[in-house]
PDB file of N, CA and C in Angstrom:
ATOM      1  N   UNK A   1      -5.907  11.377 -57.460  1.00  0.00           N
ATOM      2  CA  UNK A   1      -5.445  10.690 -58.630  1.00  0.00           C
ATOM      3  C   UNK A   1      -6.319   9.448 -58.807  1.00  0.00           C
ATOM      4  N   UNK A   2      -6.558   9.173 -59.905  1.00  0.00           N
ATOM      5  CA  UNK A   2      -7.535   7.620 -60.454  1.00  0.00           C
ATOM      6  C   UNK A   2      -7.266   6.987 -61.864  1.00  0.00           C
ATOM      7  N   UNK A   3      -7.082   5.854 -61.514  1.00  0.00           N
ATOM      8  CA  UNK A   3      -6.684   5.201 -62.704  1.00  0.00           C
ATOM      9  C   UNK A   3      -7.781   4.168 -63.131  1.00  0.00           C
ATOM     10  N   UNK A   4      -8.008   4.191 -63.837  1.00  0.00           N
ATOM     11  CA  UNK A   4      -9.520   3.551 -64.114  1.00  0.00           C
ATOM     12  C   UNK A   4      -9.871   3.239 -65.976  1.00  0.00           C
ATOM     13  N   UNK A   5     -10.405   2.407 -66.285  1.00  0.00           N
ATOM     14  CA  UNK A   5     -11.377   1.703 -67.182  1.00  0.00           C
ATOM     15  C   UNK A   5     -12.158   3.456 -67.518  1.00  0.00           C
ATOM     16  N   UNK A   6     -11.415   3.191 -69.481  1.00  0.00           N
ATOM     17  CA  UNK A   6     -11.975   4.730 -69.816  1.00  0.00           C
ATOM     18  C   UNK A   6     -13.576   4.518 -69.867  1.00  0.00           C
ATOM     19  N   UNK A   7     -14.699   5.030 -69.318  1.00  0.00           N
ATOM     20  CA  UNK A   7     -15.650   5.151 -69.631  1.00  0.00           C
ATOM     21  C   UNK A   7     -16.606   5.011 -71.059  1.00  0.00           C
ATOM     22  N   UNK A   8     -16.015   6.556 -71.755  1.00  0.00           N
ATOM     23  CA  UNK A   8     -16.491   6.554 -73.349  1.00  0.00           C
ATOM     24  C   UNK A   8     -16.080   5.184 -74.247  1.00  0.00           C
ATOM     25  N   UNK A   9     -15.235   4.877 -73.920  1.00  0.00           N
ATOM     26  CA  UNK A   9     -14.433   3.452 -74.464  1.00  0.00           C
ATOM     27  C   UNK A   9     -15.132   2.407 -74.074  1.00  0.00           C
ATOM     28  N   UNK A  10     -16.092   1.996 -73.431  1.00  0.00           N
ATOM     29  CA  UNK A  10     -16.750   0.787 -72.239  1.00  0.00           C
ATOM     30  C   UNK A  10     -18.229   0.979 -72.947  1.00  0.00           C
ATOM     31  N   UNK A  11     -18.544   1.987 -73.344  1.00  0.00           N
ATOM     32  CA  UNK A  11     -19.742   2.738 -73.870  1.00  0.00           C
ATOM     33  C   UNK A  11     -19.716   1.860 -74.913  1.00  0.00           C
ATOM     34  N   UNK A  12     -18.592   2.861 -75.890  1.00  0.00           N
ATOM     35  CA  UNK A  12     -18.650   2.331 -77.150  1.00  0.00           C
ATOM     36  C   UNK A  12     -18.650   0.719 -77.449  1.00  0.00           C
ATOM     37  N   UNK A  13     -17.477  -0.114 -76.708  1.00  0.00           N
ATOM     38  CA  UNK A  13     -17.714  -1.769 -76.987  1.00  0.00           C
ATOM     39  C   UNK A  13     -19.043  -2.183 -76.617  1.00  0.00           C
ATOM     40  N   UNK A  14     -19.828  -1.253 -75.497  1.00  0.00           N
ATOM     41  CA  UNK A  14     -21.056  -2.429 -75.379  1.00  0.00           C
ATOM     42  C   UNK A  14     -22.015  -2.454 -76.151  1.00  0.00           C
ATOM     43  N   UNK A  15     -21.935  -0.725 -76.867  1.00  0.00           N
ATOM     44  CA  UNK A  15     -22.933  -1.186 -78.182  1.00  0.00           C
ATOM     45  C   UNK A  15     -22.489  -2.386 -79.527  1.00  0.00           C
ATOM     46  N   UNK A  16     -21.446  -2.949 -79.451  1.00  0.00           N
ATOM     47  CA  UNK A  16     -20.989  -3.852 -79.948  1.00  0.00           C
ATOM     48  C   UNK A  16     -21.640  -5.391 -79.594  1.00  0.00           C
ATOM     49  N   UNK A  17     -21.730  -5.470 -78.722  1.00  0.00           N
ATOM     50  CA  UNK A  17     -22.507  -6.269 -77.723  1.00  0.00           C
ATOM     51  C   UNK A  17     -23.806  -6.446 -77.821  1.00  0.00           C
ATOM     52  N   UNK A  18     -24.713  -4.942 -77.969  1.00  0.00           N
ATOM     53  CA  UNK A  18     -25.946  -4.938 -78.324  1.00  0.00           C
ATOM     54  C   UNK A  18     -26.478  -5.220 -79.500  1.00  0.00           C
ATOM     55  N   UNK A  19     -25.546  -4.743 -80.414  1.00  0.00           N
ATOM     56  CA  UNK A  19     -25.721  -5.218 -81.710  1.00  0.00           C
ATOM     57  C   UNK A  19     -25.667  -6.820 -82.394  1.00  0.00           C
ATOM     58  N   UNK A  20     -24.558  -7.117 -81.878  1.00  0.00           N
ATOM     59  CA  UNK A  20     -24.800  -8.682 -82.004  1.00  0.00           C
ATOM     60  C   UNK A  20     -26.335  -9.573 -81.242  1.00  0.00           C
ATOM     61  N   UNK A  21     -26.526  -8.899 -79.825  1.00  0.00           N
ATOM     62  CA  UNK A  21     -27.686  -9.901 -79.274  1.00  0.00           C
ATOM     63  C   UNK A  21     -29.127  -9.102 -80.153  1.00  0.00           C
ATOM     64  N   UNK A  22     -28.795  -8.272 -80.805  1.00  0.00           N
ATOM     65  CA  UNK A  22     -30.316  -8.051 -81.428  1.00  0.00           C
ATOM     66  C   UNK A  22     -30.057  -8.603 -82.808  1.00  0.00           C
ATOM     67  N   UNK A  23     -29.099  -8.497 -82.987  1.00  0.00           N
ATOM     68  CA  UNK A  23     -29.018  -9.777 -84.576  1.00  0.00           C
ATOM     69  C   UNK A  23     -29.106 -11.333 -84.425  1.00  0.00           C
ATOM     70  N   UNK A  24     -29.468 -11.525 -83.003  1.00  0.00           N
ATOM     71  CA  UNK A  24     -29.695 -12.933 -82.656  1.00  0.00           C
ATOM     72  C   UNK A  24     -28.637 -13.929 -81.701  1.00  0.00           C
ATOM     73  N   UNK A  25     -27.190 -13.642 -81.496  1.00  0.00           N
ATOM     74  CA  UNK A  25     -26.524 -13.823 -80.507  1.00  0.00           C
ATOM     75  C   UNK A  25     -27.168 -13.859 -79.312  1.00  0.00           C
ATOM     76  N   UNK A  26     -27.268 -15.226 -78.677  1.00  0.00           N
ATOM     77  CA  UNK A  26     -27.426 -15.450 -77.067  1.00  0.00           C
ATOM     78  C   UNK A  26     -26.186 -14.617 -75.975  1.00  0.00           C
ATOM     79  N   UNK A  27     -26.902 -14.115 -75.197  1.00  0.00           N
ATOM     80  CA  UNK A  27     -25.908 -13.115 -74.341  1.00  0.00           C
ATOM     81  C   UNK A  27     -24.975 -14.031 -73.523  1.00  0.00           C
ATOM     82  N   UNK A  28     -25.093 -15.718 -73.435  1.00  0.00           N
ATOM     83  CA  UNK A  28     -24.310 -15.897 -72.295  1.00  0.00           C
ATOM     84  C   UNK A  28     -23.159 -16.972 -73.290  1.00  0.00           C
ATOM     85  N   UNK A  29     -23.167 -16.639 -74.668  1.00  0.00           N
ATOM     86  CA  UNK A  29     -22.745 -17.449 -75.630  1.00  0.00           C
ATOM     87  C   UNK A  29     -20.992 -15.929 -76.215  1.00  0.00           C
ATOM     88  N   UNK A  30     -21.720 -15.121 -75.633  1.00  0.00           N
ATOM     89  CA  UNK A  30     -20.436 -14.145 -75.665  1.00  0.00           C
ATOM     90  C   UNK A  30     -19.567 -13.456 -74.815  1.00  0.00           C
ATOM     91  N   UNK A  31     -18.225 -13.484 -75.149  1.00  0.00           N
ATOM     92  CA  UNK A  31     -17.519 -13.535 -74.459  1.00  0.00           C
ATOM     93  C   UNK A  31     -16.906 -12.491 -73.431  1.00  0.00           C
ATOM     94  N   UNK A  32     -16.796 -12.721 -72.443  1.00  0.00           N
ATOM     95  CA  UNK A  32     -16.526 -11.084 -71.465  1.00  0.00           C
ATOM     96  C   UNK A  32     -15.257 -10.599 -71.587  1.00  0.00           C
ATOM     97  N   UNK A  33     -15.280  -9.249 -71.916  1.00  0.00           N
ATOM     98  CA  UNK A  33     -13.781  -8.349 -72.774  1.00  0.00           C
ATOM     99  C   UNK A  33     -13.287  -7.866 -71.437  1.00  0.00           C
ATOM    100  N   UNK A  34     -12.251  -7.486 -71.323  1.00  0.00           N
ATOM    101  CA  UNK A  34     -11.776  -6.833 -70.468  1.00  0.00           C
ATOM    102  C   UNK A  34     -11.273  -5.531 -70.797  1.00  0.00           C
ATOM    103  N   UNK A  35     -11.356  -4.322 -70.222  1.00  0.00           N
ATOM    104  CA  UNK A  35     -10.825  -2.789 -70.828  1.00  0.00           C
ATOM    105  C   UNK A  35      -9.801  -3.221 -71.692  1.00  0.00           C
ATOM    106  N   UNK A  36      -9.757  -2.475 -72.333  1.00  0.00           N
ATOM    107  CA  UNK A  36      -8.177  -1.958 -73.017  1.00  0.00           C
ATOM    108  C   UNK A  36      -7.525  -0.577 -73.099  1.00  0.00           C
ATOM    109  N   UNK A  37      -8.295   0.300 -72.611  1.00  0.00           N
ATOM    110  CA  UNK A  37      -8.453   1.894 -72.395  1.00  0.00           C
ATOM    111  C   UNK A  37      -8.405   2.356 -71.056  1.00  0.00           C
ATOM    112  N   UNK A  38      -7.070   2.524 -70.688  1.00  0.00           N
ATOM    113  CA  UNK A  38      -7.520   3.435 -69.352  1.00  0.00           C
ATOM    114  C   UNK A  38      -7.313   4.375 -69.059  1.00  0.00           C
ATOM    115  N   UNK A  39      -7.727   5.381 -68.221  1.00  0.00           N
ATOM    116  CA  UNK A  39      -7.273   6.636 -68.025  1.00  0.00           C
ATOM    117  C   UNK A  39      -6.834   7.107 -66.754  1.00  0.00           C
ATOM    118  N   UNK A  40      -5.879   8.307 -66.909  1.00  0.00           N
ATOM    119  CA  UNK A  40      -5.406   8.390 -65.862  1.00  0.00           C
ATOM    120  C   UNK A  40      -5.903  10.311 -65.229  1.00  0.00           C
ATOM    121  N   UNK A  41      -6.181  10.430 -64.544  1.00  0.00           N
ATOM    122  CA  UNK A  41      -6.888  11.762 -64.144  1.00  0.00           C
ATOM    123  C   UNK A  41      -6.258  12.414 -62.941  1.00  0.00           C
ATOM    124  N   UNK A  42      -5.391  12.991 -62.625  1.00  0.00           N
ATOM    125  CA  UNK A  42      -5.050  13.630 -61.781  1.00  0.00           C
ATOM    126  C   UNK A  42      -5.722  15.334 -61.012  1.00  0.00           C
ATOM    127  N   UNK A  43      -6.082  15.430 -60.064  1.00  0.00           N
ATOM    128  CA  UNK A  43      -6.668  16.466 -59.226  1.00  0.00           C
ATOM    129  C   UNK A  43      -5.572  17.273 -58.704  1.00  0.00           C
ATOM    130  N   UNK A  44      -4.833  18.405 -59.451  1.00  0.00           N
ATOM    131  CA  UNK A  44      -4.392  18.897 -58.993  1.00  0.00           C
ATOM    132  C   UNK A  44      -4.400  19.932 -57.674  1.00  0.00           C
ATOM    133  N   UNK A  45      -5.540  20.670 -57.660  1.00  0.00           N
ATOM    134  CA  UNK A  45      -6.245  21.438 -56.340  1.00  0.00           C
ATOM    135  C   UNK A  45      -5.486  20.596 -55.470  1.00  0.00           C
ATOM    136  N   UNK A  46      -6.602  18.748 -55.073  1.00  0.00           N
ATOM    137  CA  UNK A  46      -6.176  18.388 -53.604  1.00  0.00           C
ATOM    138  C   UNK A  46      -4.618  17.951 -53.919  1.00  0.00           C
ATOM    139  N   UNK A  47      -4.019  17.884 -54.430  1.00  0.00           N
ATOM    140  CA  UNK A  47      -2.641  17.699 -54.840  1.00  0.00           C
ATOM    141  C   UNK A  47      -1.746  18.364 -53.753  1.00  0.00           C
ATOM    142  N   UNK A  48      -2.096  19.853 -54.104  1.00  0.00           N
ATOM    143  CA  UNK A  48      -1.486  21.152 -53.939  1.00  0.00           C
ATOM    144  C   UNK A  48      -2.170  20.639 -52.127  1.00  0.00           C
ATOM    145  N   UNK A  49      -3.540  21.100 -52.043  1.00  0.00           N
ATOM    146  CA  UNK A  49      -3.640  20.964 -50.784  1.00  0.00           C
ATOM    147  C   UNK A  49      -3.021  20.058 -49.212  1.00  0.00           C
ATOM    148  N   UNK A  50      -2.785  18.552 -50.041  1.00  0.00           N
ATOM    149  CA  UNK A  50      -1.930  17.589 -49.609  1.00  0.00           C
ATOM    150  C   UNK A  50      -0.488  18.187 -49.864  1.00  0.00           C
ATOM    151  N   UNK A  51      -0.151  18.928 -50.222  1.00  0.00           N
ATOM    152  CA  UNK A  51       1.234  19.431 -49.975  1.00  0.00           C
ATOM    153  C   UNK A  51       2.180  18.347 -50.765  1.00  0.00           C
ATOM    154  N   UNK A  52       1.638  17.346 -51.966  1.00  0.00           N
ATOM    155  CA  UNK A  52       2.218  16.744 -52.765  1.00  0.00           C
ATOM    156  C   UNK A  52       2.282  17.445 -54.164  1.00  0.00           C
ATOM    157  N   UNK A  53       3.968  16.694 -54.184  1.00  0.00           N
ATOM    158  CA  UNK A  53       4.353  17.431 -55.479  1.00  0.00           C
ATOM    159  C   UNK A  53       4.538  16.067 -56.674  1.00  0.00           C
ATOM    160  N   UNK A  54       3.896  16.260 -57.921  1.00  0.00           N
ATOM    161  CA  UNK A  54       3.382  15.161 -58.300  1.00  0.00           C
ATOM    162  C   UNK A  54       4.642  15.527 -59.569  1.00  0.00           C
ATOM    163  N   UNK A  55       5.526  14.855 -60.236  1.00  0.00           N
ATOM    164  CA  UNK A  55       6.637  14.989 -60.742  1.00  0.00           C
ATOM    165  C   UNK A  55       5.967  15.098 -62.438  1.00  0.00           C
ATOM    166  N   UNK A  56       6.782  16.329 -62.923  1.00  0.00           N
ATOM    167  CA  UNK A  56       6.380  16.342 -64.827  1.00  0.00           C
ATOM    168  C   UNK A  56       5.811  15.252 -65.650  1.00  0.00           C
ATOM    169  N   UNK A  57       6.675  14.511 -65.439  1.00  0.00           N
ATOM    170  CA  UNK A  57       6.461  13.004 -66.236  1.00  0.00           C
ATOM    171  C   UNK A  57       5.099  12.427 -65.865  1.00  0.00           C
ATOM    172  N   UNK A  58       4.692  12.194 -64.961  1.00  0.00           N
ATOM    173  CA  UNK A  58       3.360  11.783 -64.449  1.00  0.00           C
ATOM    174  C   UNK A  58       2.576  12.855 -65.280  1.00  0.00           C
ATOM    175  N   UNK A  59       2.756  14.545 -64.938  1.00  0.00           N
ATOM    176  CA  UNK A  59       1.499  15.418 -65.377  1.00  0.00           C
ATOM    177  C   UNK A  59       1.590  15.101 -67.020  1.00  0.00           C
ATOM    178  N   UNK A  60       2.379  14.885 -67.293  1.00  0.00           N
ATOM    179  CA  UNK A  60       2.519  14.666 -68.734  1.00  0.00           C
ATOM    180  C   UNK A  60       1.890  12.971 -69.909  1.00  0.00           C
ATOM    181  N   UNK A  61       1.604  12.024 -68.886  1.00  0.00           N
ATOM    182  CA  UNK A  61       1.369  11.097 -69.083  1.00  0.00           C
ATOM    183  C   UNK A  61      -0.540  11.017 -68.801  1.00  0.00           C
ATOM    184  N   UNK A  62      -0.915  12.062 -67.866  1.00  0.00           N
ATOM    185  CA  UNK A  62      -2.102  11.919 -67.651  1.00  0.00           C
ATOM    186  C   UNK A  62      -2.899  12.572 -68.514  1.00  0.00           C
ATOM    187  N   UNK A  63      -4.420  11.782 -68.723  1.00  0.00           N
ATOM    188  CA  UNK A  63      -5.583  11.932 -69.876  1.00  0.00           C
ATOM    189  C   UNK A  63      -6.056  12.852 -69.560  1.00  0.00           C
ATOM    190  N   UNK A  64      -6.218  13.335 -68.212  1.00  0.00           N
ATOM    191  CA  UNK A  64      -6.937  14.686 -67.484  1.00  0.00           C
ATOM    192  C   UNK A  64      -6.291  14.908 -66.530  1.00  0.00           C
ATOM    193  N   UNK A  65      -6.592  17.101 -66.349  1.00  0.00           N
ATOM    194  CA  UNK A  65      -5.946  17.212 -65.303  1.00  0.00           C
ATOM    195  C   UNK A  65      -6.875  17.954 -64.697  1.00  0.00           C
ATOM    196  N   UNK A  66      -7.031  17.871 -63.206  1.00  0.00           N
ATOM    197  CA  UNK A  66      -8.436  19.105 -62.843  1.00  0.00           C
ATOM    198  C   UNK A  66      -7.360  20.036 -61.633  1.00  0.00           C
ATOM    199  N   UNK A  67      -7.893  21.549 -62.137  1.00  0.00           N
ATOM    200  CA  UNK A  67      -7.264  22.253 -61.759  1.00  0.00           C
ATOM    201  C   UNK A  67      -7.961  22.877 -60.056  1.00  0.00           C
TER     202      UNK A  67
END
């Protein structure tokens, strides 16, 4: 299981970022964002293998599931 800062989402704001310092924005004049996107990914395989039983509500709440 991993809970983590969505990737594609981190992507997308920093071209936000790039765009401003090539329109002339100094890089240390802007401000550091923190995620707002996270995801949650559950591995079912080692799940099963660990002999944990991971309850509906959780499988149902997660962004990915790997089988």
């Amino acid at each position: 299981m991993a809970y983590g800062a969505s990737l594609p989402d981190l992507f997308r704001r920093s071209a936000t970022y790039v765009d401003k310092i090539l329109k002339g924005a100094k890089p240390g004049d802007l401000p550091v964002e923190q995620p707002t996107k996270f995801d949650l990914v559950i591995n079912l395989k080692t799940a099963k293998a660990l002999g944990l039983i991971i309850p509906q509500s959780l499988l149902l709440r997660a962004d990915q599931l790997i089988d």
